[in-house]
N, C-alpha and C. Protein backbone atom coordinates (compact mmCIF):
# COMPACT_ATOMS: atom_id res chain seq x y z
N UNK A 1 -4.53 -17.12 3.20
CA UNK A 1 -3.09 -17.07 3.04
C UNK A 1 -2.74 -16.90 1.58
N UNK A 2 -1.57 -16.21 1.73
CA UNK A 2 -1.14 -16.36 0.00
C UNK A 2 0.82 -16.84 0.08
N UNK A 3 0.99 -17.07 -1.14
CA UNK A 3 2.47 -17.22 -1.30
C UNK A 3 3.46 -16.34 -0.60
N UNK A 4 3.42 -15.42 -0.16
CA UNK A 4 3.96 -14.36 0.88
C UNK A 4 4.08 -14.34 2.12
N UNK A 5 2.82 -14.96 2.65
CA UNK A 5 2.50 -15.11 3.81
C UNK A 5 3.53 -15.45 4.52
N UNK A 6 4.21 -15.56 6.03
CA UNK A 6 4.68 -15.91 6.56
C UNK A 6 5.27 -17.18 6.53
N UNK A 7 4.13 -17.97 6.77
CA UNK A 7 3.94 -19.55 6.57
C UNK A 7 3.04 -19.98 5.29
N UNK A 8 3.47 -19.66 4.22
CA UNK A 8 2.20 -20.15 2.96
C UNK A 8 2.16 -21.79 2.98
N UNK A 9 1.29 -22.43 3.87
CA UNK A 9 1.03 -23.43 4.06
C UNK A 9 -0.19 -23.46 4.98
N UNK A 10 -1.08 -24.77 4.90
CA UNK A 10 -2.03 -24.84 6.00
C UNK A 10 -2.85 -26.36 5.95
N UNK A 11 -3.75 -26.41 6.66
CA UNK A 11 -4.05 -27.77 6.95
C UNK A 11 -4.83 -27.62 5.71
N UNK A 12 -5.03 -27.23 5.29
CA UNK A 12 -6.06 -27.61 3.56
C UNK A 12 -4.85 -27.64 2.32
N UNK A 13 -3.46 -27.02 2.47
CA UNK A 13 -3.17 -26.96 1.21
C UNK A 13 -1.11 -26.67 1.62
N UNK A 14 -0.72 -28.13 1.72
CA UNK A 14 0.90 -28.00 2.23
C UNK A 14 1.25 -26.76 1.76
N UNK A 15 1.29 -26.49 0.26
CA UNK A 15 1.95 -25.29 -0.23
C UNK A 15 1.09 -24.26 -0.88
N UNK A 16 0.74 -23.22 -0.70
CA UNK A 16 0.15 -22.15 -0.86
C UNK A 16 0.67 -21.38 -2.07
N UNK A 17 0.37 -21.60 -3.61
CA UNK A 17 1.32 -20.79 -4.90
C UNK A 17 0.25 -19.71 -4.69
N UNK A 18 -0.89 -19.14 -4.25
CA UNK A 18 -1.80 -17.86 -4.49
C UNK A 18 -1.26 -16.75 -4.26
N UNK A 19 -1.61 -16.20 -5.27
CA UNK A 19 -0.90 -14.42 -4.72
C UNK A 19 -1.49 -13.48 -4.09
N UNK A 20 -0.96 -12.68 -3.68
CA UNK A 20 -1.68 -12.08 -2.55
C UNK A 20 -2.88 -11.01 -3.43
N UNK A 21 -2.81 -10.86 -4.58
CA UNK A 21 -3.79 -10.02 -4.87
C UNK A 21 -5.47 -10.87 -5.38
N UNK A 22 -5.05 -12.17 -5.65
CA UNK A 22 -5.90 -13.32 -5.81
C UNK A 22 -6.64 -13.69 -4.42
N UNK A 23 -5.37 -13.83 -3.06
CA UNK A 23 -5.87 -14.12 -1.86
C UNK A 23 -7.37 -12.82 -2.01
N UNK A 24 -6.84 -11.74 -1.93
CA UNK A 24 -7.69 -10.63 -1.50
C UNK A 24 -8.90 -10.55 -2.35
N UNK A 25 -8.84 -10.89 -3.49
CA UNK A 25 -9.99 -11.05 -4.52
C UNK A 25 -10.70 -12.00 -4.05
N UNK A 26 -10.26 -13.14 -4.11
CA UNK A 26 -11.80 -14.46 -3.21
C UNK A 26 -11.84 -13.74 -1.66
N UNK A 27 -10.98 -13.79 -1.02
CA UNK A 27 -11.99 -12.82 0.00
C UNK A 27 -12.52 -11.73 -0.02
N UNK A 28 -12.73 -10.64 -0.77
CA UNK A 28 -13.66 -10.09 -1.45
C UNK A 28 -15.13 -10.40 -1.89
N UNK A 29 -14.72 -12.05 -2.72
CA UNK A 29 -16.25 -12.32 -2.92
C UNK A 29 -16.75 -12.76 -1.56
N UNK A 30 -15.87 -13.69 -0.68
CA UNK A 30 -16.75 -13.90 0.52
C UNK A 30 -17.27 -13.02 1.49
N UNK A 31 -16.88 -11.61 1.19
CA UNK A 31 -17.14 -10.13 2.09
C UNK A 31 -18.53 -9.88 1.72
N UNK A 32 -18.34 -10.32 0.30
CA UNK A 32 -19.66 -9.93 -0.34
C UNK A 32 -21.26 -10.61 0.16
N UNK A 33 -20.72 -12.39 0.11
CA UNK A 33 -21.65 -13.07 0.50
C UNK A 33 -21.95 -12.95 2.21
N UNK A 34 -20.93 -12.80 2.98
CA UNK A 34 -21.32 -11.89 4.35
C UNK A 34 -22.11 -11.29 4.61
N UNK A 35 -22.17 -9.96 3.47
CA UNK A 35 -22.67 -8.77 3.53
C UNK A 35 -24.62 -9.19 3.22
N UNK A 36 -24.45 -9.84 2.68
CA UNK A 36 -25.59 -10.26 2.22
C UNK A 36 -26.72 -10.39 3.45
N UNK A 37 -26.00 -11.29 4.01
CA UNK A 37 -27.17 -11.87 5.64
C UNK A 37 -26.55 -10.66 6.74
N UNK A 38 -25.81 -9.54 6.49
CA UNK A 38 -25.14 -8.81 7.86
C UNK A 38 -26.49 -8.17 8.88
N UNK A 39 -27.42 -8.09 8.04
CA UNK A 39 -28.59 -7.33 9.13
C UNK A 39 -29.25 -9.15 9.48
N UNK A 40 -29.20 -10.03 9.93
CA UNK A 40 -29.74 -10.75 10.44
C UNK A 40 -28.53 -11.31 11.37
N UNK A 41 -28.23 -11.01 12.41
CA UNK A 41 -26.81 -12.02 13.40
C UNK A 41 -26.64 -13.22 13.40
N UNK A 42 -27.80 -14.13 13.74
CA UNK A 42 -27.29 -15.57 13.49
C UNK A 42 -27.51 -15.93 12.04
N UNK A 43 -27.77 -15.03 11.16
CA UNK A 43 -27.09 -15.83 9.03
C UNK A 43 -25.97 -15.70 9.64
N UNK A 44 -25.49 -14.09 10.28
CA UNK A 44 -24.32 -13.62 9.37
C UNK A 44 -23.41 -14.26 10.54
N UNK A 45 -23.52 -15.00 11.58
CA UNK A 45 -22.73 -15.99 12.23
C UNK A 45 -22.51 -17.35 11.41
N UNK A 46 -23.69 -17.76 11.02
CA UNK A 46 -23.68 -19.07 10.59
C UNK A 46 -23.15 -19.27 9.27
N UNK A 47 -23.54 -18.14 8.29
CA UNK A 47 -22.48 -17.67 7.13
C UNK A 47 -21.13 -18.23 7.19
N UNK A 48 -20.66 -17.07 8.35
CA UNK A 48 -19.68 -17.36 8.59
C UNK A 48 -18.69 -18.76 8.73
N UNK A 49 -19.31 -19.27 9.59
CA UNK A 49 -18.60 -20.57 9.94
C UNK A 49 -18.79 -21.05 8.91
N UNK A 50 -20.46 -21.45 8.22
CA UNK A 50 -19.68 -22.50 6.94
C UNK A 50 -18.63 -22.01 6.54
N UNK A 51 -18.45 -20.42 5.95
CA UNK A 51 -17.47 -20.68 4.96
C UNK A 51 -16.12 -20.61 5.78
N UNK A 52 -16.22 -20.48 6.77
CA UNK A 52 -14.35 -20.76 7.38
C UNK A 52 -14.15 -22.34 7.11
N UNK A 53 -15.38 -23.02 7.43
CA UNK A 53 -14.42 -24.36 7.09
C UNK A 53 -14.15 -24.61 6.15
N UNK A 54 -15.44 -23.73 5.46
CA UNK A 54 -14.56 -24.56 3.60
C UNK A 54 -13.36 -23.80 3.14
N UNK A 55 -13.42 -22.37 3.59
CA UNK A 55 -12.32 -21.70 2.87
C UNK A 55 -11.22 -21.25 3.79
N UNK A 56 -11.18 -21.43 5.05
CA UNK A 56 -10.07 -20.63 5.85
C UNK A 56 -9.06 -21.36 5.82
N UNK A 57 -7.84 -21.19 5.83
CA UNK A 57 -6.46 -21.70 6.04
C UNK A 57 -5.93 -22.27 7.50
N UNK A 58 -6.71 -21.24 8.40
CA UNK A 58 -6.61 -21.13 9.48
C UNK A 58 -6.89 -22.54 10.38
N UNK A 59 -6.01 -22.65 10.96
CA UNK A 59 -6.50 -23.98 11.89
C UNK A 59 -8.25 -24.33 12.47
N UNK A 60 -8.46 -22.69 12.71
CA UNK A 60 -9.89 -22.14 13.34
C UNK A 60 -10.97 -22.89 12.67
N UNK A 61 -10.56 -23.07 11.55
CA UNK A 61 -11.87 -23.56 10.49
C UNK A 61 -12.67 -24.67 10.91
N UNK A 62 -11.77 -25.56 11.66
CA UNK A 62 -12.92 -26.70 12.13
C UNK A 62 -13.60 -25.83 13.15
N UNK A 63 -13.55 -24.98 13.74
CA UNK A 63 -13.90 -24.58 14.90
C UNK A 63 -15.28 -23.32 14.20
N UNK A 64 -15.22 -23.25 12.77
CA UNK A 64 -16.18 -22.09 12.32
C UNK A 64 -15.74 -20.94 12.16
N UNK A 65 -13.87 -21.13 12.41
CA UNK A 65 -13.16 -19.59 12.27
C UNK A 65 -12.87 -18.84 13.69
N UNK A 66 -13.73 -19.43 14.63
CA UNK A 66 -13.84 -19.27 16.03
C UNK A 66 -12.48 -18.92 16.95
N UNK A 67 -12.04 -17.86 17.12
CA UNK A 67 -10.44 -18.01 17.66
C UNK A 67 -10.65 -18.34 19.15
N UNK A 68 -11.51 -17.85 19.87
CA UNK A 68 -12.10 -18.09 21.19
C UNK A 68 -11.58 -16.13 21.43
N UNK A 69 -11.88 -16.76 22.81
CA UNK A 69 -11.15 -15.12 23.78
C UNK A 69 -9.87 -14.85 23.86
N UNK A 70 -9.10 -13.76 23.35
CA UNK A 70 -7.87 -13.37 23.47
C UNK A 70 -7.70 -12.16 23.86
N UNK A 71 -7.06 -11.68 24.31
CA UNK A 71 -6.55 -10.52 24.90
C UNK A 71 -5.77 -9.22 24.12
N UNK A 72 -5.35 -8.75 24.26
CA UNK A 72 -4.70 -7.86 24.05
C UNK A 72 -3.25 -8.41 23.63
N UNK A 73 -2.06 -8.17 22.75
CA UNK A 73 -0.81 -8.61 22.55
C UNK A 73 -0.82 -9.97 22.46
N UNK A 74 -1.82 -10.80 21.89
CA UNK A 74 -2.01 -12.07 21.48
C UNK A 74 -1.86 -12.39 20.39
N UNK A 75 -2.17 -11.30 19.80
CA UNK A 75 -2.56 -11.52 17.88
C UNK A 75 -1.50 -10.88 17.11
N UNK A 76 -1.20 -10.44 15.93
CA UNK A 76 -0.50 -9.54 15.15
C UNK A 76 -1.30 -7.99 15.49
N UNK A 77 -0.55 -7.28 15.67
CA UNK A 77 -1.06 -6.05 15.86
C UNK A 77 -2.31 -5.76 14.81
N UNK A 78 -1.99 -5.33 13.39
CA UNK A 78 -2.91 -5.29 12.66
C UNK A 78 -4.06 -6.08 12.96
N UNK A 79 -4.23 -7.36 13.24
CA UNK A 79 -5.45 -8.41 13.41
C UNK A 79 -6.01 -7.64 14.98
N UNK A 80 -5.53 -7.62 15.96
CA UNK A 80 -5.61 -6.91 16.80
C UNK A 80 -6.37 -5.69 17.25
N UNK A 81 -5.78 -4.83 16.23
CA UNK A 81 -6.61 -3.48 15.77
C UNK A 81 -7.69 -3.35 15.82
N UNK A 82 -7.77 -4.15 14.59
CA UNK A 82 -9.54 -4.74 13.54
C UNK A 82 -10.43 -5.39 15.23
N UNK A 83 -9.72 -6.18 15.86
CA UNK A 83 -10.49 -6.75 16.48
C UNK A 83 -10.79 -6.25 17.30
N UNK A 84 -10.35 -5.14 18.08
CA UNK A 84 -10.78 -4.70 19.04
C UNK A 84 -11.33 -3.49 18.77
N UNK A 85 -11.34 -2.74 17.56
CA UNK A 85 -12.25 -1.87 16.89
C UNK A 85 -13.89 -2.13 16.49
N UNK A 86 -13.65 -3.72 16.25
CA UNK A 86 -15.37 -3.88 16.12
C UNK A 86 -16.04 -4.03 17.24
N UNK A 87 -17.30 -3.75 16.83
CA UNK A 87 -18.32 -3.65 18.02
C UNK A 87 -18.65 -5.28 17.69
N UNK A 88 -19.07 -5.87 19.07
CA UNK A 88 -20.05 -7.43 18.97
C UNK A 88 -20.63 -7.50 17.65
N UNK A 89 -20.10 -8.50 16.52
CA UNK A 89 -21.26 -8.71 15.78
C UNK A 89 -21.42 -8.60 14.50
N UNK A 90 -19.96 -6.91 15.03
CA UNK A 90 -19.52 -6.58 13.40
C UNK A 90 -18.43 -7.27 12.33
N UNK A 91 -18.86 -7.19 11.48
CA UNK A 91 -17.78 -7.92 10.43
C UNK A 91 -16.29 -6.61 10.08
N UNK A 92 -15.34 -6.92 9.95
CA UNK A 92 -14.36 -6.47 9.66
C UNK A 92 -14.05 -5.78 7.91
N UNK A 93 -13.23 -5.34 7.40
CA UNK A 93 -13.10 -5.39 6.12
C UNK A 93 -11.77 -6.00 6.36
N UNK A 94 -11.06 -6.12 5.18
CA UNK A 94 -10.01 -7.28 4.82
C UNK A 94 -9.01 -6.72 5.57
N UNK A 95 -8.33 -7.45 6.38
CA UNK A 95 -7.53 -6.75 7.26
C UNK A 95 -5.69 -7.69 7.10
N UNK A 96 -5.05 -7.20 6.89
CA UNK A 96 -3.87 -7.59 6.48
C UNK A 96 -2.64 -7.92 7.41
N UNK A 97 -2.03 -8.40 7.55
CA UNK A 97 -0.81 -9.32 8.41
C UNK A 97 0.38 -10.10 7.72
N UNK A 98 1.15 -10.12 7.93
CA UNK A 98 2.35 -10.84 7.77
C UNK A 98 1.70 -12.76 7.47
N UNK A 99 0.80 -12.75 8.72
CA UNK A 99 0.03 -14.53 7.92
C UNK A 99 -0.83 -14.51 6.81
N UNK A 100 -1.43 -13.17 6.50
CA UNK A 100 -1.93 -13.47 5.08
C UNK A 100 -3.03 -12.29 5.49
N UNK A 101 -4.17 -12.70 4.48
CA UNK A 101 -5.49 -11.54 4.53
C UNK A 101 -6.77 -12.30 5.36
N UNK A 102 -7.53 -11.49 6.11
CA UNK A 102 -8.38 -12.07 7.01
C UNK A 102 -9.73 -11.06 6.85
N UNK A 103 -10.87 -11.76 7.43
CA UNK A 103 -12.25 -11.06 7.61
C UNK A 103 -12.46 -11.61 8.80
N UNK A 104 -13.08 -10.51 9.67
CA UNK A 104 -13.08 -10.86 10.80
C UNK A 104 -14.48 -10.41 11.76
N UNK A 105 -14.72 -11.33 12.11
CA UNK A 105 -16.51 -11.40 12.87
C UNK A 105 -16.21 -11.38 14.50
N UNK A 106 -16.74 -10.35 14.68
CA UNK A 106 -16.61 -9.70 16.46
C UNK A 106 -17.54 -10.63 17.35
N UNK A 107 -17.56 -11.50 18.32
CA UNK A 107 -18.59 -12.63 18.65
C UNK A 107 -18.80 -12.20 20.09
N UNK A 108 -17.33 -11.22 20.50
CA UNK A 108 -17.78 -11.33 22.52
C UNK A 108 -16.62 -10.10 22.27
């Protein structure tokens, strides 16, 4: 999330002052550290989750970032897109929304 965001607030941080070009820069570096384990599936799962809990905004984070199964017209379109464009497995690039900037890991 950044100061823009919809809701710049979250369970790690009441008020959100980050800007959105800062948001996109640390997730950047975490694209990076992703990228790192992406040819092995369970790093680049387990990657994952640590760092949603330490770094996601998202409620998901206790969960590993985990949104579960959703459908179609569930999400923000943009998030949506991304998600139903990746194949099982694949990681996303930074994908943008009205709630902020996201990376996104295809699981089912």
């Amino acid at each position: 999330k950044h100061r823009d965001s919809r809701r710049p607030a979250s369970w790690r941080n009441p008020k959100i002052t980050m800007s959105k070009d800062k948001a996109i820069e640390d997730l950047t570096q975490l694209i990076d550290i992703l990228q790192e384990v992406e040819g092995d599936p369970k790093g680049l799962r387990a990657t994952f989750e640590d760092l949603a809990k330490t770094e996601s905004d998202c409620s998901s984070a206790k969960r590993g970032g985990d949104l579960g199964f959703f459908g179609r017209k569930k999400m923000q379109p943009a998030f949506e897109k991304a998600s139903f464009s990746l194949k099982v497995g694949e990681l996303s690039d930074i994908v943008e929304t009205s709630s902020g900037v996201h990376v996104i890991l295809r699981l089912g």
